[in-house]
C-alpha atoms as a PDB file:
ATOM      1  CA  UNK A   1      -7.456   7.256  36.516  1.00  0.00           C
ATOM      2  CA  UNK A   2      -6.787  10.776  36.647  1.00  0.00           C
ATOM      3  CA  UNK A   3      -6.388  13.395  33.734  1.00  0.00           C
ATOM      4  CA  UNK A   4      -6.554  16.905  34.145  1.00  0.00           C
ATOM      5  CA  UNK A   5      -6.935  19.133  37.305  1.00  0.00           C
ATOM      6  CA  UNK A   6      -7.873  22.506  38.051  1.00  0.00           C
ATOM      7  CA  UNK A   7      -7.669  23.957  41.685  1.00  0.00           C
ATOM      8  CA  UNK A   8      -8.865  27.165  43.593  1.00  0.00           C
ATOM      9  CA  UNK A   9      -8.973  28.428  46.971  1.00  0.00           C
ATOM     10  CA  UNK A  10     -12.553  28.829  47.502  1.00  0.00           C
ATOM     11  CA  UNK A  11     -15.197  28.905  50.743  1.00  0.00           C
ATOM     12  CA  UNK A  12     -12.604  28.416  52.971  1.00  0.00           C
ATOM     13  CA  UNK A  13     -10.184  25.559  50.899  1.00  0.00           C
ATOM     14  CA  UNK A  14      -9.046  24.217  48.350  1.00  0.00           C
ATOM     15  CA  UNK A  15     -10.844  22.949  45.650  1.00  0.00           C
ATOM     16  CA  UNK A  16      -9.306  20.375  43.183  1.00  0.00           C
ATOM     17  CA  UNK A  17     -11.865  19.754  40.069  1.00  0.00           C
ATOM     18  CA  UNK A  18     -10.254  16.691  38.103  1.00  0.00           C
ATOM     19  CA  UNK A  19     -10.942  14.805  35.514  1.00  0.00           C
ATOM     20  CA  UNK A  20     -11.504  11.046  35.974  1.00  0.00           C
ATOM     21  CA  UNK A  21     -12.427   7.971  33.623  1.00  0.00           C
ATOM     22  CA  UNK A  22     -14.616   4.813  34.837  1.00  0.00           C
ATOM     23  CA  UNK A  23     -14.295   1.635  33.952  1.00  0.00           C
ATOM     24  CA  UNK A  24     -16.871   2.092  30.630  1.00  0.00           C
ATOM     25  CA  UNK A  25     -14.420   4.675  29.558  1.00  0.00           C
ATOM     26  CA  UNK A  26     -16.857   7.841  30.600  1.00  0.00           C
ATOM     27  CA  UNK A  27     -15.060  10.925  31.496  1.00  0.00           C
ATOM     28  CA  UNK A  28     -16.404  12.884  33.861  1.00  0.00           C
ATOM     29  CA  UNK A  29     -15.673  15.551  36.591  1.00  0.00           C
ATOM     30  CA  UNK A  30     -14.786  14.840  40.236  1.00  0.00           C
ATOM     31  CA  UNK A  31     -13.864  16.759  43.436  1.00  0.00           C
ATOM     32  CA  UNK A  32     -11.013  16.679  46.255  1.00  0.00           C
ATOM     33  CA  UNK A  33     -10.902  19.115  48.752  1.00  0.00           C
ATOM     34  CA  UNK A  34      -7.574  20.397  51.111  1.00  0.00           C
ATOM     35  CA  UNK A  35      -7.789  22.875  53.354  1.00  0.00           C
ATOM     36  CA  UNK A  36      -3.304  23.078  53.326  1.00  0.00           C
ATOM     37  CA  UNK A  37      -2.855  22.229  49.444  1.00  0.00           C
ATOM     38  CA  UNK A  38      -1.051  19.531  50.291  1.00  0.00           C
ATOM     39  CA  UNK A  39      -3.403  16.291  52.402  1.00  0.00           C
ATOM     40  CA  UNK A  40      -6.407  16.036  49.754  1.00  0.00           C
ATOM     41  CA  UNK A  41      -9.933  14.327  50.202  1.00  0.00           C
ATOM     42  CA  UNK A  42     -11.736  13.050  47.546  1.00  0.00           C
ATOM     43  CA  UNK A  43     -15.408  14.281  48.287  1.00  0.00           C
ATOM     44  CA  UNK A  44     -17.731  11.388  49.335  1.00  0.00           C
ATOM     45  CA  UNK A  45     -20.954  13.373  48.567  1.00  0.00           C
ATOM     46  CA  UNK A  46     -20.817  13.776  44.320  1.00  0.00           C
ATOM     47  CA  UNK A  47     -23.938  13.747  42.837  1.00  0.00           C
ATOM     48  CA  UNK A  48     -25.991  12.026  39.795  1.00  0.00           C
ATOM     49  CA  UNK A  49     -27.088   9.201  42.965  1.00  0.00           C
ATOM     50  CA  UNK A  50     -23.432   8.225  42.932  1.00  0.00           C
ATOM     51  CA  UNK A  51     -22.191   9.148  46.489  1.00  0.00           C
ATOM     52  CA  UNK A  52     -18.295  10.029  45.870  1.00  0.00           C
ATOM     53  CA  UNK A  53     -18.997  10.071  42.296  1.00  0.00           C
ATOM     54  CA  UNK A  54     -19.114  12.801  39.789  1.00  0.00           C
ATOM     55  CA  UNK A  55     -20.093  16.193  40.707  1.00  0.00           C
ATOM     56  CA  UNK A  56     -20.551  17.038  36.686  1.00  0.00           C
ATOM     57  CA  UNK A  57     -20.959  14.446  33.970  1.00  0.00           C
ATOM     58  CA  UNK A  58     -22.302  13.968  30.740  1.00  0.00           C
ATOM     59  CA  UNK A  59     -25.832  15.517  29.918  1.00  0.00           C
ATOM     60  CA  UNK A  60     -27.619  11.910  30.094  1.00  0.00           C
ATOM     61  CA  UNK A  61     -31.029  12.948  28.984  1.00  0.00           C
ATOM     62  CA  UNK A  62     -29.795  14.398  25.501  1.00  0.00           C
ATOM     63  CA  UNK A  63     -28.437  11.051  23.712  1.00  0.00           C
ATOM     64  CA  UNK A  64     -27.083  12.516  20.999  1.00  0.00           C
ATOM     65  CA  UNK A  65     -26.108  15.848  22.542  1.00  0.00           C
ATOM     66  CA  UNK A  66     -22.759  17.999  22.011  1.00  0.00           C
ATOM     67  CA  UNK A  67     -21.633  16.756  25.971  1.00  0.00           C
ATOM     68  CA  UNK A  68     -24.017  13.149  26.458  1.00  0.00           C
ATOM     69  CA  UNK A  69     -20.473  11.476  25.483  1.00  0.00           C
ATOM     70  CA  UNK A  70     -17.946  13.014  28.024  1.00  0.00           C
ATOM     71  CA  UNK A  71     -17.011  15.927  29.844  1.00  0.00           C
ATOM     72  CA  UNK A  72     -13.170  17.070  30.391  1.00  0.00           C
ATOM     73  CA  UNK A  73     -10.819  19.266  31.223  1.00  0.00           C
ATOM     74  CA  UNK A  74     -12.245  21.509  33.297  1.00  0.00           C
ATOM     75  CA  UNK A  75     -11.599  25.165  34.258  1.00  0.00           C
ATOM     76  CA  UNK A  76     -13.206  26.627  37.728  1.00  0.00           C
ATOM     77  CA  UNK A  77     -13.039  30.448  38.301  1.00  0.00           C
ATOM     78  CA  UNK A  78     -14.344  31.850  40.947  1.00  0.00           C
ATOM     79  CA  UNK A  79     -17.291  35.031  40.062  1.00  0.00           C
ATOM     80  CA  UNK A  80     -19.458  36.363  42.807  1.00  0.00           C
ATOM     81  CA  UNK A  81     -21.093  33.922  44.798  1.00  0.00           C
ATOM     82  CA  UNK A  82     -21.142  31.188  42.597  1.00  0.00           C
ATOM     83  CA  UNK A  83     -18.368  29.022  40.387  1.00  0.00           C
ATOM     84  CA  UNK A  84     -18.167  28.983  36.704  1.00  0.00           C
ATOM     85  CA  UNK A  85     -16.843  25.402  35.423  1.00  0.00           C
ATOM     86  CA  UNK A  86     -16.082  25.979  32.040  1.00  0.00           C
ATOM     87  CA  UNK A  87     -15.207  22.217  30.278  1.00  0.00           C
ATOM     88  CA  UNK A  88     -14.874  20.168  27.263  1.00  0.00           C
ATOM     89  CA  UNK A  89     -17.520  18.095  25.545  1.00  0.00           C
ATOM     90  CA  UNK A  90     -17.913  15.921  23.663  1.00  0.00           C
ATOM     91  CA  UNK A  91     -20.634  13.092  21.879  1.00  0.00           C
ATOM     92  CA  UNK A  92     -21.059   9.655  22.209  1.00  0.00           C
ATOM     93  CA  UNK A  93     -18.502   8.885  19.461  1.00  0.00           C
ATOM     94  CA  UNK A  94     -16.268  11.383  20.315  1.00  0.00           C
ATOM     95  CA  UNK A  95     -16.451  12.835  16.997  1.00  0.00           C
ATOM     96  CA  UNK A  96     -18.023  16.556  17.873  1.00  0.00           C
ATOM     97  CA  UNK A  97     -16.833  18.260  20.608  1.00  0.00           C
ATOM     98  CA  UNK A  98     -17.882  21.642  22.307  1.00  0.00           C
ATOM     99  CA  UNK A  99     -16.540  23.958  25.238  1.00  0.00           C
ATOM    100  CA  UNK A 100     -19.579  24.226  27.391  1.00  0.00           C
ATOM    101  CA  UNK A 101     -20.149  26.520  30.720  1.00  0.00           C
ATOM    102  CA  UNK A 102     -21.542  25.550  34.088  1.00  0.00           C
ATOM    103  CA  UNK A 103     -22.599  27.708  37.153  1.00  0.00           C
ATOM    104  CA  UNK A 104     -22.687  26.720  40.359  1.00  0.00           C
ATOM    105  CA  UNK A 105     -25.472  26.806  42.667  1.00  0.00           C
ATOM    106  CA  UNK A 106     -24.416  30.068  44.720  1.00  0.00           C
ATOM    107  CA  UNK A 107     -21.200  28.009  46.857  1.00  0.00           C
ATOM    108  CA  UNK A 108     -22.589  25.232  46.464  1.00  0.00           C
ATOM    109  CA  UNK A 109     -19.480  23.578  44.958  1.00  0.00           C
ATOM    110  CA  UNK A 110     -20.997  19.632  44.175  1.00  0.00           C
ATOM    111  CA  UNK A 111     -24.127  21.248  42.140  1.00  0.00           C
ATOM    112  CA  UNK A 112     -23.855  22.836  38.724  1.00  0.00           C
ATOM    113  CA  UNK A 113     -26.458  23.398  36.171  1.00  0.00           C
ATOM    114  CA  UNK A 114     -25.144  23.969  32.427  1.00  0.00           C
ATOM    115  CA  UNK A 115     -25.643  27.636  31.235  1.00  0.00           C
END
């Protein structure tokens, strides 16, 4: 299931950031890319060992952190050479919530680290 969506033109296409839910209820943040805006591919590469999973999800190693619970609605802008993916967080029962910032790795649009 799909949520939200945000998408740029970027290195050459389009990049759709979405929001997606797996079956355990996790939100996290996926990619599609177009280069017309219209025929989209959901990248097969993601990250986190998933191949064609999440590029961004919930910070796992922090159990009780602001964003271990979910991460949504995200925002891409394009500064420089690199992305900023500003999102929503929240905790493991969804009771605080945060908006959190994360840069990309120069263009490299499936890695961002949390600023």
């Amino acid at each position: 299931m799909v949520e939200l969506v945000d998408v740029i033109f970027s290195t050459g296409q389009y990049l759709m950031f979405y929001e997606g839910v797996n079956k355990k209820g996790v939100h996290a943040i996926g990619l599609a890319t177009s280069r017309d805006g219209i025929t989209w591919v959901k990248d097969t590469h993601g990250s986190h060992s998933q191949p064609g999973g999440p590029i961004f999800a919930p910070y796992s190693q922090e159990q009780d952190g602001w964003d271990s619970g979910g991460i949504s609605c995200p925002h891409v802008v394009n500064v420089g050479d690199s992305l900023r993916l500003y999102y929503v967080g929240f905790d493991v029962t969804k009771k605080v919530s945060a908006f959190g910032l994360a840069i990309s790795d120069k263009n490299n649009i499936r890695h961002f680290y949390r600023a």
